[in-house]
Protein backbone atom coordinates (compact mmCIF):
# COMPACT_ATOMS: atom_id res chain seq x y z
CA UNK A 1 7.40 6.41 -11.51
CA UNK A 2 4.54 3.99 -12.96
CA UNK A 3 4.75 0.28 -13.25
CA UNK A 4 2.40 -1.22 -15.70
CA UNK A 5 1.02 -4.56 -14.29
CA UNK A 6 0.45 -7.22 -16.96
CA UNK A 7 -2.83 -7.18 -18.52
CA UNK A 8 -2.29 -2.71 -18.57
CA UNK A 9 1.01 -3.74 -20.76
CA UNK A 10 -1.11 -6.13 -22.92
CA UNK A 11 -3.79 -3.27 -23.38
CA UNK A 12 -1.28 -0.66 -24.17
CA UNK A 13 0.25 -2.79 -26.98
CA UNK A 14 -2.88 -3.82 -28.58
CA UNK A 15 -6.41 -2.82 -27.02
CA UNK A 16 -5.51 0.96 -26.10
CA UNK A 17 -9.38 1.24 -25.68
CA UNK A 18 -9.58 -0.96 -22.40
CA UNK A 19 -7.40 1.40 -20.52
CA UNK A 20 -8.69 4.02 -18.46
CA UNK A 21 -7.74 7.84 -19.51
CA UNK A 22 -5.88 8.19 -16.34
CA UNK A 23 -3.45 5.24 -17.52
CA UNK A 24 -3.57 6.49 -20.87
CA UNK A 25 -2.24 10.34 -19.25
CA UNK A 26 -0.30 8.78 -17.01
CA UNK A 27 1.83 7.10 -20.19
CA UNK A 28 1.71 10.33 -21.99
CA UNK A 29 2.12 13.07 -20.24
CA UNK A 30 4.35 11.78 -17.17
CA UNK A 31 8.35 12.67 -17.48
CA UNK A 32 8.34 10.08 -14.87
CA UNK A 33 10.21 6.63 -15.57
CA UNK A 34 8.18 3.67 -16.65
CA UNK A 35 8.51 0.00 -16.02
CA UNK A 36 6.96 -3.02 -16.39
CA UNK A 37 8.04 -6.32 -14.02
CA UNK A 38 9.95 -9.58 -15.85
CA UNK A 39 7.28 -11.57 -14.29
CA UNK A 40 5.26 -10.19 -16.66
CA UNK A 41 6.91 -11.59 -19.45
CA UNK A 42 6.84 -15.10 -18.04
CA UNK A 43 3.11 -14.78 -17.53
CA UNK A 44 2.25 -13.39 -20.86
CA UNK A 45 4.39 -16.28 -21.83
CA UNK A 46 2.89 -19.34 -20.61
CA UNK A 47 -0.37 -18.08 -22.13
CA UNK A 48 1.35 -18.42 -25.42
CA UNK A 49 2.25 -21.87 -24.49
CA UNK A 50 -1.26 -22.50 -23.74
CA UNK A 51 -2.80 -20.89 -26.50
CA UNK A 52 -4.97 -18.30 -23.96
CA UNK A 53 -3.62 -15.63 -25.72
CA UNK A 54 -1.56 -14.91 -29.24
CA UNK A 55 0.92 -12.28 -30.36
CA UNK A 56 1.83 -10.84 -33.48
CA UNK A 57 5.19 -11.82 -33.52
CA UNK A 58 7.80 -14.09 -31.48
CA UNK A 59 7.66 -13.07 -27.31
CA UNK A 60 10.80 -12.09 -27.67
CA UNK A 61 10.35 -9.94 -30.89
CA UNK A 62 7.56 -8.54 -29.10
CA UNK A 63 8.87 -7.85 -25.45
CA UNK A 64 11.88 -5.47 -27.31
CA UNK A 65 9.23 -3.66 -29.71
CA UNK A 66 7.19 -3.04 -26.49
CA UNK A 67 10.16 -1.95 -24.45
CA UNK A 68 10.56 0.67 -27.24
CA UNK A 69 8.07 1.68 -28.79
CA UNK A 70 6.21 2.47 -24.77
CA UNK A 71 9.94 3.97 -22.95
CA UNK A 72 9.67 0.92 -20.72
CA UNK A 73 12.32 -0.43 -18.83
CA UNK A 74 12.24 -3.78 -16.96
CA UNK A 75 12.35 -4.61 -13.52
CA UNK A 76 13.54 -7.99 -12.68
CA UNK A 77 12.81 -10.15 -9.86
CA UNK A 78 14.72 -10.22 -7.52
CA UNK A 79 15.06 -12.30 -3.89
CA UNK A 80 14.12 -9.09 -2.23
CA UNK A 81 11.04 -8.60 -4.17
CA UNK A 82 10.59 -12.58 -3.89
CA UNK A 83 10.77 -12.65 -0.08
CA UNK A 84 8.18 -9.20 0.19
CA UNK A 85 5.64 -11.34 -2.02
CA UNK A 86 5.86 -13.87 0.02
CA UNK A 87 4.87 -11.84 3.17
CA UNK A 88 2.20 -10.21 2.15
CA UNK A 89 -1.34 -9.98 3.39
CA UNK A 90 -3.08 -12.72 1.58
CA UNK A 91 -5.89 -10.21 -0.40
CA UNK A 92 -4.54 -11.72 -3.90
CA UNK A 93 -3.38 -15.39 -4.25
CA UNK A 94 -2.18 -14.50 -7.82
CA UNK A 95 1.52 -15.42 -7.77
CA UNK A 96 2.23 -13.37 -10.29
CA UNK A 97 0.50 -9.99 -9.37
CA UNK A 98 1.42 -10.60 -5.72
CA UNK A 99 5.07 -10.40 -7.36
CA UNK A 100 3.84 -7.03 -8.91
CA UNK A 101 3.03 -5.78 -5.55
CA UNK A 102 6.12 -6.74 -4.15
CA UNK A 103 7.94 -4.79 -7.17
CA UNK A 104 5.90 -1.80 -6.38
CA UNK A 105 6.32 -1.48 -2.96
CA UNK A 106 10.38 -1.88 -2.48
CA UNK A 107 10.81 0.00 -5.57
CA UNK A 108 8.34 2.79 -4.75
CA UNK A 109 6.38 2.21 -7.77
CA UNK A 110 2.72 3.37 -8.61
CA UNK A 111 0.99 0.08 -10.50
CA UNK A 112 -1.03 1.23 -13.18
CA UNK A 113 -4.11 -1.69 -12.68
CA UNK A 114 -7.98 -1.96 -12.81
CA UNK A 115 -7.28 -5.53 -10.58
CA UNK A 116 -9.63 -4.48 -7.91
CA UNK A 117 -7.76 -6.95 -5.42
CA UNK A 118 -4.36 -5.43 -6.06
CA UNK A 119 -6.08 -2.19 -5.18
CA UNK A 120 -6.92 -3.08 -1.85
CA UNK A 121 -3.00 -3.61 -0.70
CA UNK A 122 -2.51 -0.86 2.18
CA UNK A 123 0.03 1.22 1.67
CA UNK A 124 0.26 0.41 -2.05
CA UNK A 125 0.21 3.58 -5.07
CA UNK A 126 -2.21 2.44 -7.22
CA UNK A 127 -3.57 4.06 -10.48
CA UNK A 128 -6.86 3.53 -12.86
């Protein structure tokens, strides 16, 4: 089971090039679930809000289209997953990815990332 951290689910909607061919296989080929974390969603959306980044259509247009056109399903946040953030080592001080971590590791998830920090968790399934 794969979960796709935020700037791999911004690549795969728009910028398939910028993914490595072991994301792109691992979206392909696997029979395995795929998810992608709600705190993604609020991160893609407050750079809408600031104008860092622009989508085709509405978030919310574009959040269902993604969910099904790409067999994703969504993971939400959760106080377990907030409390496991919180704990861990401090290697990334990115809120949101450290929330991606958490995600990972309680829901025995492999995150599909090139973030070389989010690479370094022990004990952590990564894929690039």
């Amino acid at each position: 089971m794969i979960l796709f951290d935020t700037c791999t689910l911004l690549w795969l909607s728009s910028d398939q090039e910028k993914l490595s061919q072991a994301a792109i296989s691992a979206w392909e080929n696997s029979s395995d679930r795929r998810y992608f974390s709600a705190i993604s969603m609020f991160e893609i959306a407050q750079k809408v809000a600031i104008k860092k980044l622009f989508l085709p259509q509405s978030l919310s247009k574009w959040h269902q289209e993604l969910a099904r056109l790409f067999s994703l399903e969504e993971i939400p946040v959760d106080s377990a997953v907030a409390i496991k953030a919180a704990t861990l080592p401090p290697i990334h001080r990115d809120p949101f990815d450290r929330l991606i971590i958490a995600t990972a590791l309680i829901h025995k998830l492999t995150i599909v990332t090139c973030d070389e920090k989010i690479i370094q968790y022990p004990r952590l399934k990564t894929l690039w």
